[in-house]
C-alpha atoms as a PDB file:
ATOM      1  CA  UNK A   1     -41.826 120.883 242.573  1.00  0.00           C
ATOM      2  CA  UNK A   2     -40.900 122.054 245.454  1.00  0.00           C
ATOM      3  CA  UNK A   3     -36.877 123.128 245.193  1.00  0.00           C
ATOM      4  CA  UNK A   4     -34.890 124.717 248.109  1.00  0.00           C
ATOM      5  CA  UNK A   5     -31.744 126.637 246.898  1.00  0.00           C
ATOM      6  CA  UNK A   6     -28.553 127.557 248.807  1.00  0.00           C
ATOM      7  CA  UNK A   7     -26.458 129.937 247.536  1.00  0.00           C
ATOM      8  CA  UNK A   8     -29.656 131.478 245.869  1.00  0.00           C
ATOM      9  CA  UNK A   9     -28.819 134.993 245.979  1.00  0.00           C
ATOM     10  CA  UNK A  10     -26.005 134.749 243.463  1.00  0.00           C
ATOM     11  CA  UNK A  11     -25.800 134.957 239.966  1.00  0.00           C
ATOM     12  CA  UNK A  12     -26.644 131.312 239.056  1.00  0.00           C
ATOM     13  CA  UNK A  13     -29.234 131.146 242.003  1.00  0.00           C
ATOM     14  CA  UNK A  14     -30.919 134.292 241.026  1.00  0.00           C
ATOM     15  CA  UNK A  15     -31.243 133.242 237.208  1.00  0.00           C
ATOM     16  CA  UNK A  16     -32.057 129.740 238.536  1.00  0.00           C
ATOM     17  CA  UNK A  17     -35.144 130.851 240.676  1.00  0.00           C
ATOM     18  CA  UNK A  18     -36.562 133.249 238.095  1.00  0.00           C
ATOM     19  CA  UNK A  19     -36.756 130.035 235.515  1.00  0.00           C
ATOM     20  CA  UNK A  20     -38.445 127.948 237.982  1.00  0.00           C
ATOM     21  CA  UNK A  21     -40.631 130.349 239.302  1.00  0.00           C
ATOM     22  CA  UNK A  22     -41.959 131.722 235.760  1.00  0.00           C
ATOM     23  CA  UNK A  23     -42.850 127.706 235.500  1.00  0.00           C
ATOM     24  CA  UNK A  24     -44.810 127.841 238.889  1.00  0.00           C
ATOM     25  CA  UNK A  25     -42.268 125.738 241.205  1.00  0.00           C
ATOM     26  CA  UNK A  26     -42.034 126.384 244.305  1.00  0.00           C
ATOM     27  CA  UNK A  27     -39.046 128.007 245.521  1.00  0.00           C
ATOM     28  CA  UNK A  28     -37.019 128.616 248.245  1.00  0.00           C
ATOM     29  CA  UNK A  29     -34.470 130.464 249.114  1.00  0.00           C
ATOM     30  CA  UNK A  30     -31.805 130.150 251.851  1.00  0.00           C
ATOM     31  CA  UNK A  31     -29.697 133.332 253.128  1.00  0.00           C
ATOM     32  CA  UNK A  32     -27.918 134.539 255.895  1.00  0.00           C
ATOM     33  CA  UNK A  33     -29.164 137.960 255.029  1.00  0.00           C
ATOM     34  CA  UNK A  34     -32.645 137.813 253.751  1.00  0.00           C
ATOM     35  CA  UNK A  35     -33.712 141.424 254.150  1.00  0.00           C
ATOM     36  CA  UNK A  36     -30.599 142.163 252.034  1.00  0.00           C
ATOM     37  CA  UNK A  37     -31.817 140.117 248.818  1.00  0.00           C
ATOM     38  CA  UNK A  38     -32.556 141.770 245.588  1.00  0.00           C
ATOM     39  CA  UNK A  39     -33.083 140.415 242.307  1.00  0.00           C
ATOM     40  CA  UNK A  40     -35.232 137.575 243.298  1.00  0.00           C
ATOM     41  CA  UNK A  41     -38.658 136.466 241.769  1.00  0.00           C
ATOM     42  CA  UNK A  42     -41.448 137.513 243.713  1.00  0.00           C
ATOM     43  CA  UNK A  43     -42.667 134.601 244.041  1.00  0.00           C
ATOM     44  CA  UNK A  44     -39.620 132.985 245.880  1.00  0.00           C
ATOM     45  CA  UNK A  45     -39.951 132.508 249.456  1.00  0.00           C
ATOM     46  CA  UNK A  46     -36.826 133.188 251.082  1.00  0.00           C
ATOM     47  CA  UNK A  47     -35.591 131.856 254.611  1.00  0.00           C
ATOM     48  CA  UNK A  48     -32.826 132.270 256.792  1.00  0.00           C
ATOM     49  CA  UNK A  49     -29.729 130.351 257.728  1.00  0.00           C
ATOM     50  CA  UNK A  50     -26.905 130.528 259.147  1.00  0.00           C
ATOM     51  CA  UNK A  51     -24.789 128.880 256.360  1.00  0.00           C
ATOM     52  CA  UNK A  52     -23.569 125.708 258.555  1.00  0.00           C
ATOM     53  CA  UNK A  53     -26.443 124.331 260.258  1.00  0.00           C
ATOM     54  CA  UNK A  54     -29.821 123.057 259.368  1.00  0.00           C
ATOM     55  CA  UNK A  55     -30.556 125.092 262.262  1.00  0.00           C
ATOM     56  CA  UNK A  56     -33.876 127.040 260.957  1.00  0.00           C
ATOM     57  CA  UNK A  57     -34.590 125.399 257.960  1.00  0.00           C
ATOM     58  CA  UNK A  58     -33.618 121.880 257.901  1.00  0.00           C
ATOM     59  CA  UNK A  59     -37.623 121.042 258.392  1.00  0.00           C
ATOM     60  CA  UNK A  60     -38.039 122.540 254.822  1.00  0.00           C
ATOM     61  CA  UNK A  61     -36.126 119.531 253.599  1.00  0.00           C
ATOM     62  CA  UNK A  62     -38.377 116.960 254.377  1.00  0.00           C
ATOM     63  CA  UNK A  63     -41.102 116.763 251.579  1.00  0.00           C
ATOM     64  CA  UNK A  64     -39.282 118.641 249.224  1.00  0.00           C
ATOM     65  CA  UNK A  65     -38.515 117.481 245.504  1.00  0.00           C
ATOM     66  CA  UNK A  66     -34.924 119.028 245.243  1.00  0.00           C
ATOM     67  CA  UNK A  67     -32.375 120.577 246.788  1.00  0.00           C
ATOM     68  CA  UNK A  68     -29.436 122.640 245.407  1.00  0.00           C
ATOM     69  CA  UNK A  69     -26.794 123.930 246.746  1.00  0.00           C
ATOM     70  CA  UNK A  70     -24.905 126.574 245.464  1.00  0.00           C
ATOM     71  CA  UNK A  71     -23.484 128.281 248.200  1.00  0.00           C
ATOM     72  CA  UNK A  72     -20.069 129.417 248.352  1.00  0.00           C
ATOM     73  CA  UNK A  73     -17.964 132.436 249.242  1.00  0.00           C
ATOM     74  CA  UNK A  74     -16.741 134.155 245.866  1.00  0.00           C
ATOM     75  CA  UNK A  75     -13.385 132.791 245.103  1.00  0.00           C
ATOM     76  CA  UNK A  76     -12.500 136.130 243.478  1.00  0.00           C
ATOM     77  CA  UNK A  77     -14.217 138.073 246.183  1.00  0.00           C
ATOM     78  CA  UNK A  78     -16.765 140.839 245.851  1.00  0.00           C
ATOM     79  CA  UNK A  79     -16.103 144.289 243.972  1.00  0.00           C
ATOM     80  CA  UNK A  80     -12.916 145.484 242.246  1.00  0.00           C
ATOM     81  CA  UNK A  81     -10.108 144.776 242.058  1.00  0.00           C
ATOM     82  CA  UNK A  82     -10.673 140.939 243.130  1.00  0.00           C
ATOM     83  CA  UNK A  83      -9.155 140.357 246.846  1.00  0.00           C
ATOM     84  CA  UNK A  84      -5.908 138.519 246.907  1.00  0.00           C
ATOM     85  CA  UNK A  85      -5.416 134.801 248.454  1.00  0.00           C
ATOM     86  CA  UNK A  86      -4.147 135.218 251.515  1.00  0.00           C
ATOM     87  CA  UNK A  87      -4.148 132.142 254.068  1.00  0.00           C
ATOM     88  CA  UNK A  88      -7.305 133.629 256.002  1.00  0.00           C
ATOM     89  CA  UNK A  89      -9.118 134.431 252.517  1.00  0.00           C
ATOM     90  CA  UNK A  90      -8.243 130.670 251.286  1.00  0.00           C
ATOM     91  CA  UNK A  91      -9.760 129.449 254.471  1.00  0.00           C
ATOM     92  CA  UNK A  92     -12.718 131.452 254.226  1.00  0.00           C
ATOM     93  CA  UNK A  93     -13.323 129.944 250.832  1.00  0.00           C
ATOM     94  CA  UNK A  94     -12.631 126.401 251.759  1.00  0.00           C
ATOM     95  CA  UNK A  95     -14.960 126.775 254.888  1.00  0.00           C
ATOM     96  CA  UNK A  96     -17.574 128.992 253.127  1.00  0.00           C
ATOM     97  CA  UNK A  97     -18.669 125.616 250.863  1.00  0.00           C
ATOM     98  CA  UNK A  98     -17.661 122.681 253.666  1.00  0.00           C
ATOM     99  CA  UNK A  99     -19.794 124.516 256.277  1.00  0.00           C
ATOM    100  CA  UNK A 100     -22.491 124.684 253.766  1.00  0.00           C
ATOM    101  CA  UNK A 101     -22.288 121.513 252.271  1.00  0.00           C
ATOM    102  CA  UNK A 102     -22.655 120.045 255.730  1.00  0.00           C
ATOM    103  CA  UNK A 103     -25.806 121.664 256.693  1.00  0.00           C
ATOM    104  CA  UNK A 104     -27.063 120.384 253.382  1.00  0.00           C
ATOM    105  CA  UNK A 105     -26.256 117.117 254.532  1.00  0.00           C
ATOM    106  CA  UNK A 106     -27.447 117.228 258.249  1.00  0.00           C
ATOM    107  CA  UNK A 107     -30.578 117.954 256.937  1.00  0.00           C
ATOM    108  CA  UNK A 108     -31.787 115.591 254.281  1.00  0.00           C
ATOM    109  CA  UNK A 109     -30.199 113.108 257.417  1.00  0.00           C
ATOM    110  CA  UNK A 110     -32.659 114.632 259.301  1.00  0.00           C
ATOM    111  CA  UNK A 111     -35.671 114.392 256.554  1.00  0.00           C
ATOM    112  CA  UNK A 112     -38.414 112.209 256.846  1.00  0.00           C
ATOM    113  CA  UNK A 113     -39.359 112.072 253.413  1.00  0.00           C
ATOM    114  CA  UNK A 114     -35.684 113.043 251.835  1.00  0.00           C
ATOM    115  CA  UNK A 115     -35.248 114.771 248.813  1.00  0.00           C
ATOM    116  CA  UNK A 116     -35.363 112.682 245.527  1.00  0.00           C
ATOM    117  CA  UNK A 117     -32.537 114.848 244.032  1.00  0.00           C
ATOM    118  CA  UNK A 118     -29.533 117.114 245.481  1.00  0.00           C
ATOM    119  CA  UNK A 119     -27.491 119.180 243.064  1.00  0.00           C
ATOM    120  CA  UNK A 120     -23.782 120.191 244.283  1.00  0.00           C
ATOM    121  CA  UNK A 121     -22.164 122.713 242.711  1.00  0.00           C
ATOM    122  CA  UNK A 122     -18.690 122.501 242.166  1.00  0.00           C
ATOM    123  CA  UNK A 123     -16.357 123.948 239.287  1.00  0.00           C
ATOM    124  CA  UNK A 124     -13.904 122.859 236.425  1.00  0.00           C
ATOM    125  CA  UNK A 125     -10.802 124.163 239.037  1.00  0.00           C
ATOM    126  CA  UNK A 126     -11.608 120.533 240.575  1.00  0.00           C
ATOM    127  CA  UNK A 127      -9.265 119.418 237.776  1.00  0.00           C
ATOM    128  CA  UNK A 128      -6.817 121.899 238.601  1.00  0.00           C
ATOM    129  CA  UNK A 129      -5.044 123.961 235.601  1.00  0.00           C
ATOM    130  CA  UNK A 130      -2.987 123.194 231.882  1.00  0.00           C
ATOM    131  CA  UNK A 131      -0.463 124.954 230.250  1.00  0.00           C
ATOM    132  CA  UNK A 132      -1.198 123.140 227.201  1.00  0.00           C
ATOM    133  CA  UNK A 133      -5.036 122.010 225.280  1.00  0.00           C
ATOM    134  CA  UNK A 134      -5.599 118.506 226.194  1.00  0.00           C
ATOM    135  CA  UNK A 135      -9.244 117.787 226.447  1.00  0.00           C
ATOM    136  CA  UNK A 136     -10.545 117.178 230.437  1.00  0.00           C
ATOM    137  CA  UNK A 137     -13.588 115.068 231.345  1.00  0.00           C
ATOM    138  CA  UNK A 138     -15.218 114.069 234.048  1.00  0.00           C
ATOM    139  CA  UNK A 139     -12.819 110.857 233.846  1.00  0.00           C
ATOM    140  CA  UNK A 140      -9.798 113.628 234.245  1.00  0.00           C
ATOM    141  CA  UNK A 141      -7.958 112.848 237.720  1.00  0.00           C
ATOM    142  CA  UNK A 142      -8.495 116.277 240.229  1.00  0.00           C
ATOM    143  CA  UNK A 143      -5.663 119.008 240.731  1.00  0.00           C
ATOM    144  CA  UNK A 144      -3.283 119.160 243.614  1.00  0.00           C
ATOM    145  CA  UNK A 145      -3.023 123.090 243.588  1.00  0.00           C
ATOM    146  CA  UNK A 146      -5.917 125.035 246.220  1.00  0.00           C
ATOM    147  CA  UNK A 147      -8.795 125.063 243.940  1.00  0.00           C
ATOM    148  CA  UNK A 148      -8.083 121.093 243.445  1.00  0.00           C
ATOM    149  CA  UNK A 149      -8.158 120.433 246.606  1.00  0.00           C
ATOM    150  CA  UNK A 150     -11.091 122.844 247.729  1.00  0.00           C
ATOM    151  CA  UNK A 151     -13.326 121.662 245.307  1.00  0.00           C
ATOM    152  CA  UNK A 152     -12.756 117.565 246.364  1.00  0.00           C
ATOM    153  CA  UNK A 153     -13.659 119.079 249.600  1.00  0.00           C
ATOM    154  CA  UNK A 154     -16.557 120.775 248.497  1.00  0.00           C
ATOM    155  CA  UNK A 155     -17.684 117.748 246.414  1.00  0.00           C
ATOM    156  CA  UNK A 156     -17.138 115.496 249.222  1.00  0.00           C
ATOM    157  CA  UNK A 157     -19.276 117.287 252.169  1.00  0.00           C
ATOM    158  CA  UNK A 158     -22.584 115.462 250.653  1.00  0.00           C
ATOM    159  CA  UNK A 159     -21.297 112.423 248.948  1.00  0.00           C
ATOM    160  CA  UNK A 160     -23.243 110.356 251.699  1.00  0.00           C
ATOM    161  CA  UNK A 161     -26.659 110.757 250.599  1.00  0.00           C
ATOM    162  CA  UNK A 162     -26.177 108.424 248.138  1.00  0.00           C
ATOM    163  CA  UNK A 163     -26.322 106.082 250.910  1.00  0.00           C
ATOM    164  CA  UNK A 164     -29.483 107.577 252.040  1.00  0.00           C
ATOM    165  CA  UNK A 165     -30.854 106.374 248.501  1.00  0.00           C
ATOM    166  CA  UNK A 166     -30.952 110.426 247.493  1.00  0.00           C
ATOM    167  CA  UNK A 167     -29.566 110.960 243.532  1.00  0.00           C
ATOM    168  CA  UNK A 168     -26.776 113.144 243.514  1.00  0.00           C
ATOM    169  CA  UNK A 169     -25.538 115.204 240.625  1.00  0.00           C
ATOM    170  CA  UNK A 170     -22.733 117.107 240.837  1.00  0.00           C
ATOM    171  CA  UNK A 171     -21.931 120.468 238.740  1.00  0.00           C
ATOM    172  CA  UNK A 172     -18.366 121.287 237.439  1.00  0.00           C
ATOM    173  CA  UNK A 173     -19.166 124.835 236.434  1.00  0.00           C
ATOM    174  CA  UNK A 174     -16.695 126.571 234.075  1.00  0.00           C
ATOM    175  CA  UNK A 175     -16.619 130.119 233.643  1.00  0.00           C
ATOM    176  CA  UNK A 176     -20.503 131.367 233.840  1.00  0.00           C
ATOM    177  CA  UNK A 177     -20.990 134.252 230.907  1.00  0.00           C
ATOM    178  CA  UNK A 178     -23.323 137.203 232.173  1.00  0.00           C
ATOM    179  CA  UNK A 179     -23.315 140.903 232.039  1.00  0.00           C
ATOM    180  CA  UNK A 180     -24.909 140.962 235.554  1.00  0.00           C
ATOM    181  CA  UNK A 181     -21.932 139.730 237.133  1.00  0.00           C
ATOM    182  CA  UNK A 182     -19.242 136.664 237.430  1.00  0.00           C
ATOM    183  CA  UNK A 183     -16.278 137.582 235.356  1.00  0.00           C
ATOM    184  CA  UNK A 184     -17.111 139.053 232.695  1.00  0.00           C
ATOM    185  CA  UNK A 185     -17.968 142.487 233.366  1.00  0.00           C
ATOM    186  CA  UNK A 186     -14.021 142.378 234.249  1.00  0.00           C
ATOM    187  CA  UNK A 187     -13.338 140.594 231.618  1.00  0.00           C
ATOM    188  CA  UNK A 188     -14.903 142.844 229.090  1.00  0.00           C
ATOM    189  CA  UNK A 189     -13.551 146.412 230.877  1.00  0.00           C
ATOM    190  CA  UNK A 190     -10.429 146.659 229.198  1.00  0.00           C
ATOM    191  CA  UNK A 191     -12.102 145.945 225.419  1.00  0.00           C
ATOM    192  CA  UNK A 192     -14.796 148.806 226.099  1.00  0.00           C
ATOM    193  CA  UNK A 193     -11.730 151.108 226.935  1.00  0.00           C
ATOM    194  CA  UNK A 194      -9.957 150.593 223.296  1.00  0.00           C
ATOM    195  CA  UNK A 195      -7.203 147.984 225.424  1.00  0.00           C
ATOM    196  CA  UNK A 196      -8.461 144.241 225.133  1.00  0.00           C
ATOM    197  CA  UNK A 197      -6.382 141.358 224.150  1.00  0.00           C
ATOM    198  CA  UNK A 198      -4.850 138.248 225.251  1.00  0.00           C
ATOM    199  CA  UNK A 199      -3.124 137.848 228.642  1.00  0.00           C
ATOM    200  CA  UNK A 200      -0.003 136.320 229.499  1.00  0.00           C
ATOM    201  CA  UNK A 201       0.951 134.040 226.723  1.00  0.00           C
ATOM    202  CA  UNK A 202      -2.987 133.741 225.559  1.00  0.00           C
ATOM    203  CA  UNK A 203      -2.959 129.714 225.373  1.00  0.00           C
ATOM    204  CA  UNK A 204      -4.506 128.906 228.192  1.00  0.00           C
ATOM    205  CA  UNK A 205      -7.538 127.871 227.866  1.00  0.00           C
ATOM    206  CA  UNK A 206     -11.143 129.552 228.713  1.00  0.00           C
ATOM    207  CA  UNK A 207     -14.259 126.701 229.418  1.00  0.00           C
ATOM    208  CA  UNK A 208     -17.263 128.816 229.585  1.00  0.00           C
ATOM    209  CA  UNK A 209     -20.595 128.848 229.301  1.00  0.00           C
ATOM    210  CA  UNK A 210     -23.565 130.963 228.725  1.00  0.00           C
ATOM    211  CA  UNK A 211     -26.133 132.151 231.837  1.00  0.00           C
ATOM    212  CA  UNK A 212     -29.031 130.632 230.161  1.00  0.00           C
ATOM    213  CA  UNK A 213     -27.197 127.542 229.163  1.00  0.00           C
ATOM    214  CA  UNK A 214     -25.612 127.076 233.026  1.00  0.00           C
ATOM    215  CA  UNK A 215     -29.828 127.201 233.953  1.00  0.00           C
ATOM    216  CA  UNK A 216     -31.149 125.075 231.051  1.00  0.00           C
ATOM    217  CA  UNK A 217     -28.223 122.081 232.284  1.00  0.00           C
ATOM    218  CA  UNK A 218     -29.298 122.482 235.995  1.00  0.00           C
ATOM    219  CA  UNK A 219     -32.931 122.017 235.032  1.00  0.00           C
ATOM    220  CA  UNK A 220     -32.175 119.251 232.134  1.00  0.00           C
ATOM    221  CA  UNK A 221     -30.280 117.374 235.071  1.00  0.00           C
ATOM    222  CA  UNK A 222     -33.071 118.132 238.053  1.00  0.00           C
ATOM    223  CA  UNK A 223     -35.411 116.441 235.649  1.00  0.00           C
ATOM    224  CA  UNK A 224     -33.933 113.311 234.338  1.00  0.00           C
ATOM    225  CA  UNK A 225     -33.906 110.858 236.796  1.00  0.00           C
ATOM    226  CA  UNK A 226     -31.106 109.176 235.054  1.00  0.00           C
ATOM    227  CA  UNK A 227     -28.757 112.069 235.843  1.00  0.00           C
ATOM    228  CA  UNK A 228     -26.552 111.178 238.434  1.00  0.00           C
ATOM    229  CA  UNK A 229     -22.511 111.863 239.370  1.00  0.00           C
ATOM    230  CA  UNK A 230     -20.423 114.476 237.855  1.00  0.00           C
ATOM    231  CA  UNK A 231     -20.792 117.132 235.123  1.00  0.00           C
ATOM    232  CA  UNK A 232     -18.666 119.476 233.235  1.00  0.00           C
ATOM    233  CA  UNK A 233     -20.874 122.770 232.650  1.00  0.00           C
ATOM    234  CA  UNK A 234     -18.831 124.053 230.202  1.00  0.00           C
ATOM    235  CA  UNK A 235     -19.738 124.815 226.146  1.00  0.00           C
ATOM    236  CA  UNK A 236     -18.380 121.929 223.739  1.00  0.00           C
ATOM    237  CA  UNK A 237     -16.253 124.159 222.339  1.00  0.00           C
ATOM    238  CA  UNK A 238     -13.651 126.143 224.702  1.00  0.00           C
ATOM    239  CA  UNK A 239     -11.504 128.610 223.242  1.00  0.00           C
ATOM    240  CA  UNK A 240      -7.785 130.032 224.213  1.00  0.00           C
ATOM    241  CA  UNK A 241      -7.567 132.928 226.143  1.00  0.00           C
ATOM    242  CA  UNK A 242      -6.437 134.792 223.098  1.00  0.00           C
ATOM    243  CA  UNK A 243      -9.395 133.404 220.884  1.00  0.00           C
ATOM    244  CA  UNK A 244     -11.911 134.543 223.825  1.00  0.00           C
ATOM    245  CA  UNK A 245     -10.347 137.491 223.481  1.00  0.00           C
ATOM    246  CA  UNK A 246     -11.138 137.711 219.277  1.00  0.00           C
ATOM    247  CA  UNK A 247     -14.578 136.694 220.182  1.00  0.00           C
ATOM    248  CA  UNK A 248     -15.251 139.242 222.953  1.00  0.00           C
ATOM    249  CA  UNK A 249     -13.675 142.192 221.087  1.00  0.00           C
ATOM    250  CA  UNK A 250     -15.543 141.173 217.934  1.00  0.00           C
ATOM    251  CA  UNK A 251     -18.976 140.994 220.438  1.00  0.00           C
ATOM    252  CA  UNK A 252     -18.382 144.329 221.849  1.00  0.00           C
ATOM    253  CA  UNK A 253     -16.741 145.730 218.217  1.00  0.00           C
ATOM    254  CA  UNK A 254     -13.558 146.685 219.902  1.00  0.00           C
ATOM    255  CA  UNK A 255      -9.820 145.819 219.173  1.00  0.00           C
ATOM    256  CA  UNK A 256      -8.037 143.058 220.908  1.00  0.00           C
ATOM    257  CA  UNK A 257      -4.404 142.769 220.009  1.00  0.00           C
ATOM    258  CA  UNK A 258      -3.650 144.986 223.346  1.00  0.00           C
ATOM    259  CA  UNK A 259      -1.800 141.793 225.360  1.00  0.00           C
ATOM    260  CA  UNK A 260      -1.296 142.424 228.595  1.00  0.00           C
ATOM    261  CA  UNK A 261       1.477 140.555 230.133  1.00  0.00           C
ATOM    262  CA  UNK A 262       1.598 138.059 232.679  1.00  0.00           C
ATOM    263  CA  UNK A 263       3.847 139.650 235.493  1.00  0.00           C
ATOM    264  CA  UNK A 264       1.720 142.264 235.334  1.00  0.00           C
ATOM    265  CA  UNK A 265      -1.271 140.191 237.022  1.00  0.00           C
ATOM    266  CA  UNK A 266       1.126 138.149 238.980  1.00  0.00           C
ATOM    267  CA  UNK A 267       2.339 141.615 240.643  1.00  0.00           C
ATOM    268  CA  UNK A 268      -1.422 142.769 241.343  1.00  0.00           C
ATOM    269  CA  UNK A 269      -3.131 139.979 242.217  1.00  0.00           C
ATOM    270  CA  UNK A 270      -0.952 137.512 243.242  1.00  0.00           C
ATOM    271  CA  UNK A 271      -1.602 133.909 243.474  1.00  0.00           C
ATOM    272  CA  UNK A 272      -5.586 134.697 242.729  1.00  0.00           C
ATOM    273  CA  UNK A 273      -3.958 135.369 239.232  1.00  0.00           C
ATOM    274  CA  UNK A 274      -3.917 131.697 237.899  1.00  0.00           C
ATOM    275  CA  UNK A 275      -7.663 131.769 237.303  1.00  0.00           C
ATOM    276  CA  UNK A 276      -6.910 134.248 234.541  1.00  0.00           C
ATOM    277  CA  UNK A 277      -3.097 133.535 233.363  1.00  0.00           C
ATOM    278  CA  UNK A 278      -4.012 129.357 233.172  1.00  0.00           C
ATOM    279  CA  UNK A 279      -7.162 126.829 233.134  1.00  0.00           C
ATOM    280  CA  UNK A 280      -8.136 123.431 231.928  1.00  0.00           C
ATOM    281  CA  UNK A 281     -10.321 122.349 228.455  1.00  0.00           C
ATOM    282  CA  UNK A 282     -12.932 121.559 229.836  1.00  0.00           C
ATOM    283  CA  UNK A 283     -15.333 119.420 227.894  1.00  0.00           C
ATOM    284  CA  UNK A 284     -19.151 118.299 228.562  1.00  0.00           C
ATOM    285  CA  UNK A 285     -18.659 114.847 227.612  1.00  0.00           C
ATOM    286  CA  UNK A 286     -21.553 113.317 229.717  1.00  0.00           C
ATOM    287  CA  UNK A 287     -23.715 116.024 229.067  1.00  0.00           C
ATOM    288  CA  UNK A 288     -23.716 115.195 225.293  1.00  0.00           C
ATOM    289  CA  UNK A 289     -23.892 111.351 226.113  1.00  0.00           C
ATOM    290  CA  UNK A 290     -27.261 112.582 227.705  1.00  0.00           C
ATOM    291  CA  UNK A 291     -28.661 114.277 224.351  1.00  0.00           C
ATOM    292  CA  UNK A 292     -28.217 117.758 226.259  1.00  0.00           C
ATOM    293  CA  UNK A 293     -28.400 120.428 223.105  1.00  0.00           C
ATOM    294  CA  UNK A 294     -26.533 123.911 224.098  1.00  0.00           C
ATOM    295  CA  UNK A 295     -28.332 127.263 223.105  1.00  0.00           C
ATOM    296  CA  UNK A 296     -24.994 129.026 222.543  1.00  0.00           C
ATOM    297  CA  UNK A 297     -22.167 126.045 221.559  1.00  0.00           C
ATOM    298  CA  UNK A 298     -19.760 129.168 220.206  1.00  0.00           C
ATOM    299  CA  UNK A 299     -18.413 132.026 222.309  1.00  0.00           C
ATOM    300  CA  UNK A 300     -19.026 134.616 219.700  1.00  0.00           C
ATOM    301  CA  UNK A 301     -22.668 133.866 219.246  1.00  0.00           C
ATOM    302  CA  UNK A 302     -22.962 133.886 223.279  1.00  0.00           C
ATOM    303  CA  UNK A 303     -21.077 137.224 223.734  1.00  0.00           C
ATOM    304  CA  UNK A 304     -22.935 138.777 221.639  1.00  0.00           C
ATOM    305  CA  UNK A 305     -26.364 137.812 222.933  1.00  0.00           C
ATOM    306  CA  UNK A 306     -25.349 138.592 226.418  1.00  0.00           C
ATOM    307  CA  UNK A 307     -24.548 142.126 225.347  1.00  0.00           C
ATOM    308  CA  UNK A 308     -27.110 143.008 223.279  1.00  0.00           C
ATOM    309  CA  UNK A 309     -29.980 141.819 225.139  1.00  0.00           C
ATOM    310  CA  UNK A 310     -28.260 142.621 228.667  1.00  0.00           C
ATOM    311  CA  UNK A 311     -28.427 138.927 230.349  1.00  0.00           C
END
């Protein structure tokens, strides 16, 4: 196959293009900084854009098997501490995956011979967040808060090649468990330092999912042709924050009865501190419909892979 991937150089597109190249696909790779890329199979060919155009690139599209994008500006920004939300950085996020989904869809427009599949990434804040464990599907109605309403714009940019007879699949990514970036390097910080435990109250709940599992979906959905609409990429079973907690300090063989409390976040990160203080249960009910069989369906088991083999 021939697969182009936006959003390529991050950590789902770097895993992603390693796992198809080792199985001899042919992959490319769209960035806006190209000689900047690192971590990439050798085999990947990778091109530049501009992030809101098919300006470059857009004659790739016609011929090829699959396109998927995953390109979007980090919601909690790059480095540490995370960067707050302020109006500009909200709009930078929002425009980051609109611009991109739009030069996605100016281009299989533009194809020839379109694309047979497109993959759009999205995430579980589409639902927008709980205080309490009720289970949320695909079925589940979307948020009203900012990452509600950025992901139904995200979603939205390339919901008309359906018309253009293209299968869409769409991917409502929870939290993505690696040690070579995402969250949980964060995450995991205050265990390693003897001072991990729950935060704010602890009952919100975590929807997660292992690096190799997040691949293995993407590629179980690229090939079955019967895969089409939305997805939860989540694990079946997601934990409370405190229970992550257990699980992680267990992983790492650290304490985790250290809570930290909520105003404490609120004070230093401001709004950007819902992702960690609430969230939403999320549950792969279509995936399991589909037969889909997770690697690593308990956190534990997961955490403890990811550290010990350094994924």
């Amino acid at each position: 196959m021939r697969v182009i991937i936006t959003g390529g150089t991050g950590l789902i597109g770097r895993a992603l293009a390693h796992s198809l190249a080792h199985d001899h696909h042919e992959v490319i790779i769209l960035s806006r900084n190209p000689n900047r890329t690192s971590g990439l199979p050798a085999a990947a060919r990778v091109v530049t854009w501009d992030a809101r155009s098919a300006k470059g690139w857009g004659e790739l599209a016609d011929g090829a098997d699959a396109i998927i994008n995953l390109a979007g500006e980090s919601i909690a920004g790059e480095g540490f501490p995370p960067s707050r939300w302020t109006a500009e950085r909200k709009r930078s996020i929002l425009d980051s995956r609109v611009n991109a989904g739009k030069a996605v869809l100016e281009a299989i427009k533009n194809a020839s011979k379109k694309p047979a599949v497109l993959i759009q990434s999205s995430a579980v804040g589409y639902y927008g967040t709980y205080d309490d464990d009720r289970d949320v599907t695909e079925d589940s109605p979307a948020g009203t808060d900012f990452l509600g309403e950025t992901c139904k714009a995200w979603e939205a940019t390339t919901a008309d090649v359906e018309k253009m007879g293209v299968r869409r699949v769409v991917l409502r990514t929870g939290v993505v468990l690696s040690t070579k970036g995402g969250a949980l390097p964060m995450q995991a910080l205050p265990f390693k330092l003897f001072a991990g435990g729950p935060l704010g109250s602890g009952k919100q709940q975590t929807p997660w999912i292992h690096i190799d599992d997040e691949v293995a979906v993407i590629r179980f959905l690229l090939g079955n042709s019967e895969a089409r609409g939305v997805f939860n990429l989540s694990a079946p079973h997601p934990l409370s924050n405190a229970a992550f907690g257990k699980a992680l300090g267990k992983a790492l063989g650290r304490p985790s009865f250290f809570p930290t409390p909520a105003f404490a976040f609120q004070l230093a990160f401001g709004e950007l501190s819902l992702l960690l203080l609430k969230g939403q249960k999320a549950i792969p009910k279509r995936l399991t419909e589909l037969g889909f069989q997770f690697q690593y369906p308990e956190a534990e088991a997961a955490l403890r892979d990811l550290f010990q083999n350094g994924k």
